[in-house]
N, C-alpha and C. Protein backbone atom coordinates (compact mmCIF):
# COMPACT_ATOMS: atom_id res chain seq x y z
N UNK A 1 -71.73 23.73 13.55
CA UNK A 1 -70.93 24.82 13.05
C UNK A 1 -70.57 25.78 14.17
N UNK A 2 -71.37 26.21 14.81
CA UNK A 2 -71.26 27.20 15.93
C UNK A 2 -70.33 25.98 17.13
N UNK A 3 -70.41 25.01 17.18
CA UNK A 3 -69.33 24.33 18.27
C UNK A 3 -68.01 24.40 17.76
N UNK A 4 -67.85 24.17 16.37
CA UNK A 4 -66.39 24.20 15.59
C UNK A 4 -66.05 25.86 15.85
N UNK A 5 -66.77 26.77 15.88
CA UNK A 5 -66.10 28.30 16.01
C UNK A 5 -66.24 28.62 17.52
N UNK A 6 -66.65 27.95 18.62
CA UNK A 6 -66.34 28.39 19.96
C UNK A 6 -64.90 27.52 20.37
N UNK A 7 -64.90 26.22 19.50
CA UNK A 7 -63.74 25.56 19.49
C UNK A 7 -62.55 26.23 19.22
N UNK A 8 -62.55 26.72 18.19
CA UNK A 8 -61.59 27.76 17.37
C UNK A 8 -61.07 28.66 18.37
N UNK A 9 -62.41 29.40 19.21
CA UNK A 9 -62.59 30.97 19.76
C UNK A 9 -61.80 30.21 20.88
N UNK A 10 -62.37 29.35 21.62
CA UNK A 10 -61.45 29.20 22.86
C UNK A 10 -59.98 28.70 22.88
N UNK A 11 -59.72 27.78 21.91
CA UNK A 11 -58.08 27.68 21.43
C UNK A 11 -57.61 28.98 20.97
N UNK A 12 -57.89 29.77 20.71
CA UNK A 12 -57.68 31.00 20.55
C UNK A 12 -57.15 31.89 21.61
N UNK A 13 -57.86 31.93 22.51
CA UNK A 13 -57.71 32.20 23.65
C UNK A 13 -57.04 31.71 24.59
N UNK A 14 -56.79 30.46 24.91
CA UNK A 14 -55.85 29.78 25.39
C UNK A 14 -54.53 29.97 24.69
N UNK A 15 -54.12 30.16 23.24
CA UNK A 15 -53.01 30.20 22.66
C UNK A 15 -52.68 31.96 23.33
N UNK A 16 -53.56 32.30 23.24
CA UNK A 16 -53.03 34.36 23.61
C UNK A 16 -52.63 34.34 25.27
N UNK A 17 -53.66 33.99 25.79
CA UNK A 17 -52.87 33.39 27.04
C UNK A 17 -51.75 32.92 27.76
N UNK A 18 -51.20 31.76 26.81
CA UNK A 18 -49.87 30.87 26.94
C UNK A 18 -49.11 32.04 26.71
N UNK A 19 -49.21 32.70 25.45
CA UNK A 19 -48.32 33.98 24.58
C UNK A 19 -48.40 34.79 26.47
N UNK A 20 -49.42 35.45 26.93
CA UNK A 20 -49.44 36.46 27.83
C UNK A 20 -48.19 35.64 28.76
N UNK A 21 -48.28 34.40 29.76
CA UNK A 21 -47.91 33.62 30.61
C UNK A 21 -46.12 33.91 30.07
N UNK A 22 -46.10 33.52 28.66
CA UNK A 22 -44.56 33.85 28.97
C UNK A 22 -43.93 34.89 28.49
N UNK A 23 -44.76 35.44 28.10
CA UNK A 23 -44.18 37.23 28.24
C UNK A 23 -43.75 37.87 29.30
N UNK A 24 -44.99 37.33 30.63
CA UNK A 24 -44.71 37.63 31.69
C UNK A 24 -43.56 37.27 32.59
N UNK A 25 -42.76 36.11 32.13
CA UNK A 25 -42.26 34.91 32.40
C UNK A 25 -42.52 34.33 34.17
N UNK A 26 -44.08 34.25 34.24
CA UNK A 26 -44.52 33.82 35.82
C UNK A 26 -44.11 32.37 35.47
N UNK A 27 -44.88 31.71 36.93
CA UNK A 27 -44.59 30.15 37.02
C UNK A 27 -45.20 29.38 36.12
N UNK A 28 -44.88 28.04 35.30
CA UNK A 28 -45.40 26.98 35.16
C UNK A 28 -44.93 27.98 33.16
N UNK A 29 -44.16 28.99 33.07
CA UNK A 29 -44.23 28.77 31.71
C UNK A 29 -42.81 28.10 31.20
N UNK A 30 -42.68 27.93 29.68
CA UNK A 30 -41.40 27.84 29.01
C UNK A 30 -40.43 29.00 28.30
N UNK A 31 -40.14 29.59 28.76
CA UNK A 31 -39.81 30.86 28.04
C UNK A 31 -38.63 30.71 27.56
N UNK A 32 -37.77 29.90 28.18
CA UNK A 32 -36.13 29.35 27.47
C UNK A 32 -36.30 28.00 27.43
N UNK A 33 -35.64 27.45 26.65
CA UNK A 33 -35.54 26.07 26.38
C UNK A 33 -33.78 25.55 26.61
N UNK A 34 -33.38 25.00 27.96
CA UNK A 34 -31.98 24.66 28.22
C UNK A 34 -31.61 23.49 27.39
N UNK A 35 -30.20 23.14 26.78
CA UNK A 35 -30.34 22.18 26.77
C UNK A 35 -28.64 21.60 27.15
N UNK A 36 -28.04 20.15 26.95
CA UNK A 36 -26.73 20.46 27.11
C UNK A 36 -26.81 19.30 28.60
N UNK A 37 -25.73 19.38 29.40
CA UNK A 37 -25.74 18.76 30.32
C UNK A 37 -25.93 19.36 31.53
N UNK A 38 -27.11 19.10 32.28
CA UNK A 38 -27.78 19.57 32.76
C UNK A 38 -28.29 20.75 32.58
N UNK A 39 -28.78 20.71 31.45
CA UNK A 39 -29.57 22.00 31.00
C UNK A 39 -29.17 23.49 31.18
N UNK A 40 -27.44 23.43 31.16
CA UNK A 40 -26.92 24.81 30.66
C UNK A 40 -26.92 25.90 29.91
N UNK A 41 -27.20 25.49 28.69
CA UNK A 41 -26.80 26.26 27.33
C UNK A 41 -28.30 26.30 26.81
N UNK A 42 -28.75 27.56 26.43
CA UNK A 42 -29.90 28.00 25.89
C UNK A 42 -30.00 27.68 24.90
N UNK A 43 -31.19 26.87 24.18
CA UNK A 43 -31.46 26.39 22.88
C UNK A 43 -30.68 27.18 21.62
N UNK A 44 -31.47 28.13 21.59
CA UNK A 44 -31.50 29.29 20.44
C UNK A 44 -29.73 29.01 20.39
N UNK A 45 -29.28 29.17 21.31
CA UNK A 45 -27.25 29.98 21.41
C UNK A 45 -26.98 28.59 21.11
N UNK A 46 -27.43 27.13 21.33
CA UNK A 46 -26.66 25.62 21.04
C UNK A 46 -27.15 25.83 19.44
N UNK A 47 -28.37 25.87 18.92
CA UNK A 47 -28.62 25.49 17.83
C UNK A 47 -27.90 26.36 16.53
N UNK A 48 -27.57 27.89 17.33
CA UNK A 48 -26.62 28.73 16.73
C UNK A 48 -24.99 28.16 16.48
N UNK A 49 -25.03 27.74 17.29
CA UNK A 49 -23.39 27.44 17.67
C UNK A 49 -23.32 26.07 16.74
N UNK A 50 -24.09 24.86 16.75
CA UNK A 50 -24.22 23.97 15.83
C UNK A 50 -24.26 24.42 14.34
N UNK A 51 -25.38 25.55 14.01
CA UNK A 51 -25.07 25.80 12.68
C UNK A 51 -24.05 26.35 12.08
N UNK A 52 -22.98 27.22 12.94
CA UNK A 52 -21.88 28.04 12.33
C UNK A 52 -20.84 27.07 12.44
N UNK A 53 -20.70 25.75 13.32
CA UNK A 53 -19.81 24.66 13.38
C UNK A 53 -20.05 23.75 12.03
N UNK A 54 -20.58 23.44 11.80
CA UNK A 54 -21.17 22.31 10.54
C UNK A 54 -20.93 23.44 8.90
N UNK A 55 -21.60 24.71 9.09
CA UNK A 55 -20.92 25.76 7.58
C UNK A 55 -19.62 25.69 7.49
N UNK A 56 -18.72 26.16 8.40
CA UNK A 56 -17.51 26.43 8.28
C UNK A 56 -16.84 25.55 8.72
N UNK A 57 -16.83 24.41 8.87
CA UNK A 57 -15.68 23.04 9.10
C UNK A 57 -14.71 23.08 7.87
N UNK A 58 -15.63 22.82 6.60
CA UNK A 58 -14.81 23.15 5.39
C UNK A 58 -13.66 24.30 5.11
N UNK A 59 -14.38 25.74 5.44
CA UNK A 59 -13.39 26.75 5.18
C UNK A 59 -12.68 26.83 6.08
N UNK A 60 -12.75 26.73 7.57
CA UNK A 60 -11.50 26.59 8.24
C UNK A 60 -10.41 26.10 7.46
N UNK A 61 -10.39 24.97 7.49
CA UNK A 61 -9.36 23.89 7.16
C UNK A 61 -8.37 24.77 5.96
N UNK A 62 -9.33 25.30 5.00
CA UNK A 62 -8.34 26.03 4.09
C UNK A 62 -7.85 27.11 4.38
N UNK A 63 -8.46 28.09 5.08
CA UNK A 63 -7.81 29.02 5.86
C UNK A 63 -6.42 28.71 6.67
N UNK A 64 -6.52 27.74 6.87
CA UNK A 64 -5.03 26.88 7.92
C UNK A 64 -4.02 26.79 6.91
N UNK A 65 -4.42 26.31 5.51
CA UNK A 65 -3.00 26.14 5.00
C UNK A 65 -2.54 26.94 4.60
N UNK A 66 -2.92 28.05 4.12
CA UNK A 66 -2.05 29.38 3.52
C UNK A 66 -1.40 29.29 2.54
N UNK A 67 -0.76 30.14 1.69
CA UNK A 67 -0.13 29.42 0.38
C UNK A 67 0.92 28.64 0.28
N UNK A 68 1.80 28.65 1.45
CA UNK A 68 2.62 27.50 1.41
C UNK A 68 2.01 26.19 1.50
N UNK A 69 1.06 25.78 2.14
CA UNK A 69 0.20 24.47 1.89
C UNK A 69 -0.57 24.42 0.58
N UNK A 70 -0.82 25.53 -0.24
CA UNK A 70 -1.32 25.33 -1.35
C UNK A 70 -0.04 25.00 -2.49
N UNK A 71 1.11 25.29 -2.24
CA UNK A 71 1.67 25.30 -2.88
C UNK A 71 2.51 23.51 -2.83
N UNK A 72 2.67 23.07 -1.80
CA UNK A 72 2.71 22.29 -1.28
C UNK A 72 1.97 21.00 -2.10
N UNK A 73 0.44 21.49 -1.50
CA UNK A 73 -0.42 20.44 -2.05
C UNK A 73 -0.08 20.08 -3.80
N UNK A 74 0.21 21.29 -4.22
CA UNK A 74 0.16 21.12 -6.19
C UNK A 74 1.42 20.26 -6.54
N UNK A 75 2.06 20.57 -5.06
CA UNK A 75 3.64 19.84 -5.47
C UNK A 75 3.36 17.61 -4.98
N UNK A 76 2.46 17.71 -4.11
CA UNK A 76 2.06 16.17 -3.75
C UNK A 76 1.29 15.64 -5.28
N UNK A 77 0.53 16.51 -5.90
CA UNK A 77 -0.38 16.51 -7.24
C UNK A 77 0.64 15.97 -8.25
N UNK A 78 1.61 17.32 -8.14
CA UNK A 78 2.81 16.77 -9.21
C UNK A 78 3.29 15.36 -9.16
N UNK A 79 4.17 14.73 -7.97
CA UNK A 79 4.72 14.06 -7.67
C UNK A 79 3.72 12.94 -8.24
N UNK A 80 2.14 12.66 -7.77
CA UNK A 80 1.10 11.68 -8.08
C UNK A 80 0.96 11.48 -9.70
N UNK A 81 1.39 12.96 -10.49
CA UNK A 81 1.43 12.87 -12.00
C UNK A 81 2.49 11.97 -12.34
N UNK A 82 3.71 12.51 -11.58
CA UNK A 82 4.66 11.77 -12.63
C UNK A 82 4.61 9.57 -12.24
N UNK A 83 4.48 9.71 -10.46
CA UNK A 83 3.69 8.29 -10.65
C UNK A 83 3.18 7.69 -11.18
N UNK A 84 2.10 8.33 -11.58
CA UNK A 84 1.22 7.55 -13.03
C UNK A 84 1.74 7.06 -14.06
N UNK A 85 2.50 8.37 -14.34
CA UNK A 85 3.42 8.13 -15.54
C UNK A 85 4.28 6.95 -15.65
N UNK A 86 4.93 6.79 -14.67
CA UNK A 86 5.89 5.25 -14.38
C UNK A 86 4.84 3.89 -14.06
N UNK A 87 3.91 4.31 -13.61
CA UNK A 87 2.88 3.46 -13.73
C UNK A 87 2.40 2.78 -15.21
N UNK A 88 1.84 3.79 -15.30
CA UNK A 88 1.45 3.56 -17.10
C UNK A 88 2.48 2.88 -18.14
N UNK A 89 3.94 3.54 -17.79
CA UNK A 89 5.46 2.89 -18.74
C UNK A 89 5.69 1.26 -18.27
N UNK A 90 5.40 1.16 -16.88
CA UNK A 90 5.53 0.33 -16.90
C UNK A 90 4.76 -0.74 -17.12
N UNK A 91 3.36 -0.74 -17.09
CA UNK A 91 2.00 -1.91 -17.35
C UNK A 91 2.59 -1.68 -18.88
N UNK A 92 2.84 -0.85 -19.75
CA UNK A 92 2.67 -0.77 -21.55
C UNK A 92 4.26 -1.82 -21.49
N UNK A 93 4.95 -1.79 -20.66
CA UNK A 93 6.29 -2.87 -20.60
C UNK A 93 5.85 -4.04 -20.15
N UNK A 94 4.94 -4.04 -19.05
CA UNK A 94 4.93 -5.71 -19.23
C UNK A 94 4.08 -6.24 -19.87
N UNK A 95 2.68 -5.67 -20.88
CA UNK A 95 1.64 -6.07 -21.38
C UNK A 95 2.53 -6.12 -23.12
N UNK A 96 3.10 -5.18 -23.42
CA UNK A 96 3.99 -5.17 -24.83
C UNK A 96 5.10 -5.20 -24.95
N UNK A 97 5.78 -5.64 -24.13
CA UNK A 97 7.24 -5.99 -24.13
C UNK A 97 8.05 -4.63 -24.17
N UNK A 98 9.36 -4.95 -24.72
CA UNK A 98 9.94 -3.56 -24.95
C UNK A 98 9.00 -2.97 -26.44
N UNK A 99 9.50 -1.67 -25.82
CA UNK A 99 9.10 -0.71 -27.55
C UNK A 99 10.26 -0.89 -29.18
N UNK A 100 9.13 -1.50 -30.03
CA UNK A 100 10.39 -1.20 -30.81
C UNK A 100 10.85 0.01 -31.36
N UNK A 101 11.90 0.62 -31.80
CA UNK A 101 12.17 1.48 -32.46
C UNK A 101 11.34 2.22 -33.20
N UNK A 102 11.15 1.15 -34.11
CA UNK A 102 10.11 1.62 -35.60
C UNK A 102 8.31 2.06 -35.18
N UNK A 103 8.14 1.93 -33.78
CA UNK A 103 6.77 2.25 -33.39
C UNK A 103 6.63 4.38 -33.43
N UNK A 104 5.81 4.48 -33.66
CA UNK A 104 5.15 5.87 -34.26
C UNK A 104 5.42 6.32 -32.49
N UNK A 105 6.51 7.26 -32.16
CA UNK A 105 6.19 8.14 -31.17
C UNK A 105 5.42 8.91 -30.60
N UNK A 106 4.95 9.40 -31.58
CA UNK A 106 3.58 10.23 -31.34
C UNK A 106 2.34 9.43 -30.84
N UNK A 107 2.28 8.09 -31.32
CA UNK A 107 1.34 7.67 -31.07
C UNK A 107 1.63 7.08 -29.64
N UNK A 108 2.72 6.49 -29.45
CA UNK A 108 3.17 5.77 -28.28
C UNK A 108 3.42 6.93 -26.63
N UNK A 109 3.31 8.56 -27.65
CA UNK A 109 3.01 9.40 -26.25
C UNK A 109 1.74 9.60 -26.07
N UNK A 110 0.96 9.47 -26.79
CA UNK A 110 -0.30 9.65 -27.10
C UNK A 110 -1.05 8.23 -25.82
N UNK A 111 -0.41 7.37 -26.12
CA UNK A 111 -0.82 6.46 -25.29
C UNK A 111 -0.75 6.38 -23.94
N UNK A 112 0.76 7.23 -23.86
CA UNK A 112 0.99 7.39 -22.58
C UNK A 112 0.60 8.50 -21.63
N UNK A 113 0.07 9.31 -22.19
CA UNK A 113 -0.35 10.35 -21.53
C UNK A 113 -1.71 10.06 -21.01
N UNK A 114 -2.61 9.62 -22.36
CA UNK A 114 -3.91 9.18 -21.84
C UNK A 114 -3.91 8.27 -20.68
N UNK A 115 -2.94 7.26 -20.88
CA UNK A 115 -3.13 6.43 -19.43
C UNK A 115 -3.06 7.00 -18.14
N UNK A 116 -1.75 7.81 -18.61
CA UNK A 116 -1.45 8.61 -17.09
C UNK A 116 -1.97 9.45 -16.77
N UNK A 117 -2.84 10.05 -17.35
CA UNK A 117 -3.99 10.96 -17.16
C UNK A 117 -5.30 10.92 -16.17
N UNK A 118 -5.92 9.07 -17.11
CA UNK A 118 -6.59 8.52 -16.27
C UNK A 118 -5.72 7.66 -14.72
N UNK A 119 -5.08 7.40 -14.76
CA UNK A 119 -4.06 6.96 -13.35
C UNK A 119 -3.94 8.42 -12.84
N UNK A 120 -3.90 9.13 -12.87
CA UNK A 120 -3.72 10.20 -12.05
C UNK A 120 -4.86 10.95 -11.54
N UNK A 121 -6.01 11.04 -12.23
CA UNK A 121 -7.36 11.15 -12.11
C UNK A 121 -7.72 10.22 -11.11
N UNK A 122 -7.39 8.81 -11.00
CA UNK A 122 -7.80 8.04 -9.94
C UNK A 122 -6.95 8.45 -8.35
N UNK A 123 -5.58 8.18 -8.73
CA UNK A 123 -4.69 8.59 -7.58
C UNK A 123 -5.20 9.82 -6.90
N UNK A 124 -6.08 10.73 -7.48
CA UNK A 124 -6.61 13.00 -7.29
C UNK A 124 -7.70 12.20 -6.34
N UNK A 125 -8.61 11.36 -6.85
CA UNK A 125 -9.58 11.24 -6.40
C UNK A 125 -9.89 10.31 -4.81
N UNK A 126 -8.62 9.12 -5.06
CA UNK A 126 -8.67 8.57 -4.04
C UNK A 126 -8.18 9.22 -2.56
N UNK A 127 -7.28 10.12 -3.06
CA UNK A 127 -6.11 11.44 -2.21
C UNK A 127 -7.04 12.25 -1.44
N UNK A 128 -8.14 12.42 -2.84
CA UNK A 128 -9.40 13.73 -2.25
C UNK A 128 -9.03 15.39 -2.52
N UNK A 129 -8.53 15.06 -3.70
CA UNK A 129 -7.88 16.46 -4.12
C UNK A 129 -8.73 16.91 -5.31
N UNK A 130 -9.43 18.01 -5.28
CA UNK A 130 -10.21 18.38 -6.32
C UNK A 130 -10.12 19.50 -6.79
N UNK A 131 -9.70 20.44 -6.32
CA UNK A 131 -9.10 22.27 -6.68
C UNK A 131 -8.44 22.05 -8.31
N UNK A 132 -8.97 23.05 -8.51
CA UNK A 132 -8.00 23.33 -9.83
C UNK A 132 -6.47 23.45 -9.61
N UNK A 133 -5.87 23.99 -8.47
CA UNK A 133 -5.26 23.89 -8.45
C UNK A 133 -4.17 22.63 -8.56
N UNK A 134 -4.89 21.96 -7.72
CA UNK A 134 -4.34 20.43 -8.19
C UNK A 134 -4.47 19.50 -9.08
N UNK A 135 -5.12 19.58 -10.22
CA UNK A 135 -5.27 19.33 -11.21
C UNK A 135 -3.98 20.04 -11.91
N UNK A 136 -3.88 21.38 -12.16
CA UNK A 136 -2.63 22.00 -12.55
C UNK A 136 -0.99 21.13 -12.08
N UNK A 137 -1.28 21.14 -10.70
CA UNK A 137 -0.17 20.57 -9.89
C UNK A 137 0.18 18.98 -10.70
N UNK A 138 -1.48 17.89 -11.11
CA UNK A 138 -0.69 16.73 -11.64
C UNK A 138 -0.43 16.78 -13.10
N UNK A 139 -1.35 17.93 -14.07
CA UNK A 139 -0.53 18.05 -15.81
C UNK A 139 1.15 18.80 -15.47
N UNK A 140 1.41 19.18 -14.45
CA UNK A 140 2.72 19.42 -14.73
C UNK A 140 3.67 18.38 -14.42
N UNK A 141 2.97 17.47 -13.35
CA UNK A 141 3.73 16.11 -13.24
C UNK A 141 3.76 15.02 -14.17
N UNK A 142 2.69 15.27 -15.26
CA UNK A 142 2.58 14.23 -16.08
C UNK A 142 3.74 14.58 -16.87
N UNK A 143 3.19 16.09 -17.52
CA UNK A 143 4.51 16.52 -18.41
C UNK A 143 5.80 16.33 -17.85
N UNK A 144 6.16 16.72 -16.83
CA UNK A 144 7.21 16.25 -16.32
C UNK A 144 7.68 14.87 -16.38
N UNK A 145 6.97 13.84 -16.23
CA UNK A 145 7.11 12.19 -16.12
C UNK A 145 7.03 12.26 -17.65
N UNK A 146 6.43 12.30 -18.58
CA UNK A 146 6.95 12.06 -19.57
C UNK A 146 7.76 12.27 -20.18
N UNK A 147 8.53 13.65 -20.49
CA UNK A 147 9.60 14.19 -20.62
C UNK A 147 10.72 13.95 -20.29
N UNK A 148 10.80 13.92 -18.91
CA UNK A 148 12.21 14.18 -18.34
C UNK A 148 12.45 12.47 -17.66
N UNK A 149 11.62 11.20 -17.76
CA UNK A 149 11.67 10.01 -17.01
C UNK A 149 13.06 9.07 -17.64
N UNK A 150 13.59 9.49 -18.88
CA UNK A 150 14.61 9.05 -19.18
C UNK A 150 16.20 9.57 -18.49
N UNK A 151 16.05 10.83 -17.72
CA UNK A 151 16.95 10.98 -16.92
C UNK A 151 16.66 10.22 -15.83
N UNK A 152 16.22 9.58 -15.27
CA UNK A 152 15.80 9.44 -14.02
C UNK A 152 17.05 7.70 -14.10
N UNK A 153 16.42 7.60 -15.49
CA UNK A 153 17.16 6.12 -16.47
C UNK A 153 18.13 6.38 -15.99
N UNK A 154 18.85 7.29 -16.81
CA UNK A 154 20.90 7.42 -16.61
C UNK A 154 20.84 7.82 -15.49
N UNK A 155 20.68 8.37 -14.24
CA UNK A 155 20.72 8.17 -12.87
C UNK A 155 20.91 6.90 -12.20
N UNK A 156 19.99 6.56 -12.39
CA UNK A 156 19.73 5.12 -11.73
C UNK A 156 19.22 4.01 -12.31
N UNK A 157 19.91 3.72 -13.20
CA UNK A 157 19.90 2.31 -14.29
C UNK A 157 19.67 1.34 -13.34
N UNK A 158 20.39 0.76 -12.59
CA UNK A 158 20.52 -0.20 -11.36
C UNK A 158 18.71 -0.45 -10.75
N UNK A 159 18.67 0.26 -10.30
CA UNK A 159 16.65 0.90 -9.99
C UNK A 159 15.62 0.08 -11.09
N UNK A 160 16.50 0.50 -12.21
CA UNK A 160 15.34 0.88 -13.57
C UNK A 160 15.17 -0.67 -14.31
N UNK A 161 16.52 -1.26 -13.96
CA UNK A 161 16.72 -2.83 -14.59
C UNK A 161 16.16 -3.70 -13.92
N UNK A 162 16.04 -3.98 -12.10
CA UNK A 162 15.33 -4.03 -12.13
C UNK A 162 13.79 -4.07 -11.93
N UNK A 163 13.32 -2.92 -12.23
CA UNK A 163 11.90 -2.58 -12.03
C UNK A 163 11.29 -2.98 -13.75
N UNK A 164 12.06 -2.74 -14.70
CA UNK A 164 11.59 -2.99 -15.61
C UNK A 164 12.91 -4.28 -16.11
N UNK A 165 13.96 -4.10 -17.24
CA UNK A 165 14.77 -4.84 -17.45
C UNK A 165 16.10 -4.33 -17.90
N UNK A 166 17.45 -5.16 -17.93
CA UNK A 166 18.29 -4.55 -17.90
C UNK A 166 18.40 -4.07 -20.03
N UNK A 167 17.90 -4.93 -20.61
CA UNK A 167 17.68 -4.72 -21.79
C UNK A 167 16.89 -3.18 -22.14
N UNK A 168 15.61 -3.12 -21.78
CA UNK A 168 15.05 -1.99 -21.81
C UNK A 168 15.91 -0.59 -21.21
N UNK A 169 16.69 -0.79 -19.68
CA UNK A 169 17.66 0.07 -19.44
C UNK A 169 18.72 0.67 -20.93
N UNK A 170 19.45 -0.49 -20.96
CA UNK A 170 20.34 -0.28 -22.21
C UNK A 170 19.57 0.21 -23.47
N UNK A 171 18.63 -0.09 -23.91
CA UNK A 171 17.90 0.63 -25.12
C UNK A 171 17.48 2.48 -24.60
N UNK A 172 16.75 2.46 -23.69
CA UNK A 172 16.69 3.73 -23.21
C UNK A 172 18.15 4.87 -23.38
N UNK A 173 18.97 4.63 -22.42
CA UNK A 173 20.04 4.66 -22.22
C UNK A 173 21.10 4.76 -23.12
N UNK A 174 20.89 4.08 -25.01
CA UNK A 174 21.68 4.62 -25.85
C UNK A 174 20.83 5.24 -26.72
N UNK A 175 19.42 5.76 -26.68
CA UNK A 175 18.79 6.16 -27.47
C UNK A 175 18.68 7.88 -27.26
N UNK A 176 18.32 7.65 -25.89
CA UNK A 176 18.27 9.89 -25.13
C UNK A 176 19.80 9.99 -24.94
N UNK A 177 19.70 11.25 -24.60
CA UNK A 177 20.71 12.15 -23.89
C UNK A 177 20.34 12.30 -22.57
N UNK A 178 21.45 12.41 -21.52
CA UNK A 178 21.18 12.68 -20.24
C UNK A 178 20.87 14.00 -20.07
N UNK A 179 20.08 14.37 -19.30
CA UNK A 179 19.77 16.13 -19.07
C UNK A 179 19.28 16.61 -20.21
N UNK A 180 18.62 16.33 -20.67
CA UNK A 180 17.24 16.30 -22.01
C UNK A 180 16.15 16.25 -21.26
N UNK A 181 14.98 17.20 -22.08
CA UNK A 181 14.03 16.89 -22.10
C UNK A 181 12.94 16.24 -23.22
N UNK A 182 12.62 15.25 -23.62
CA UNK A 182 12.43 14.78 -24.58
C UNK A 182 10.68 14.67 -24.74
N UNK A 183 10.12 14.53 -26.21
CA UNK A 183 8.87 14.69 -25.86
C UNK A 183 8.60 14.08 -27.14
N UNK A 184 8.29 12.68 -27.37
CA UNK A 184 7.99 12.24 -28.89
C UNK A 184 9.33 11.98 -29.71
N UNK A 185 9.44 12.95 -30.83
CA UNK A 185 10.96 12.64 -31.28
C UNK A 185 11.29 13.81 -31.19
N UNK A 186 11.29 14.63 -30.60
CA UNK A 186 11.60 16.17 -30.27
C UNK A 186 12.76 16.62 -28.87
N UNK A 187 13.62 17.09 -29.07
CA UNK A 187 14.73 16.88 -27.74
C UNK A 187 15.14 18.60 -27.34
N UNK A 188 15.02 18.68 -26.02
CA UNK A 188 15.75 19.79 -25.51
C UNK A 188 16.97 19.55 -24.47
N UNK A 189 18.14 20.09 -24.98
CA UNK A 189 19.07 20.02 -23.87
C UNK A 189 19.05 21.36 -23.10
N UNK A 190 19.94 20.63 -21.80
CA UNK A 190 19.52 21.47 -20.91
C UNK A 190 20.21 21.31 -19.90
């Protein structure tokens, strides 16, 4: 027992010592720790400089775009909504042919939204877009792609026949109005 507490007492003493040695900063102590190439840059100031580099990598970056890049970004969001949307019209065209007439609109937007919802959810995610804001940016593209994708029709039929068919063109095409916005069986001109 008494060897374990002179043990203690003299590590003790040796530790107050080391403490005295580089207080003093004489020879043979460590009082800075260099590190870097060829031992330039003082520990403490590298390991500082590492931690404020690695916090703020993230907020930089948004600081850079300013609201024209935010505004920007909601508008790439949009554009990815209404994609979906032609995405989605078109897999429900080649998996069910054309639409007939007599099919329940409501239900057939109902379908389409959900798809393009999830297609656009994938397209946000693969992009790396997660802000609310951009989320906002692709429900206005969806709404948009659903609504307004039958103008896009009387524009450019030629495009539309064939990406999908010239039959489906012509059904589209005598069913809306050009410069409508349409939503189910519900129509706004405009």
């Amino acid at each position: 027992m008494q060897a374990a507490a002179s043990r203690s007492k003299n590590g003790h003493d040796a530790f107050k010592a080391r403490l005295a040695r580089i207080d003093a900063r004489g020879a043979n102590t460590i009082g800075k720790v260099y590190v870097g190439e060829g031992g330039s840059v003082p520990r403490a100031k590298a390991e500082a400089a590492l931690r404020h580099s690695v916090s703020d990598r993230g907020r930089k970056s948004v600081r850079k775009v300013g609201f024209l890049g935010r505004i920007g970004g909601m508008l790439i969001c949009a554009f990815l909504g209404g994609l979906a949307v032609l995405m989605v019209r078109f897999a429900l065209f080649k998996l069910l042919g054309p639409v007939s007439p007599l099919a329940d609109p409501m239900r057939l937007a109902g379908y389409e939204a959900g798809g393009a919802a999830g297609i656009a959810l994938l397209l946000m995610i693969i992009a790396g877009t997660f802000k609310l804001r951009h989320w906002i940016g692709a429900l206005a593209g969806l709404a948009a792609g659903l609504t307004l994708m039958h103008n896009a029709v009387h524009l450019y039929p030629d495009h539309f026949a064939v990406l999908f068919s010239p039959e489906w063109v012509a059904a589209i095409t005598d069913t809306s109005i050009p410069r409508s916005a349409v939503f189910a069986d519900r129509m706004l001109l405009f």
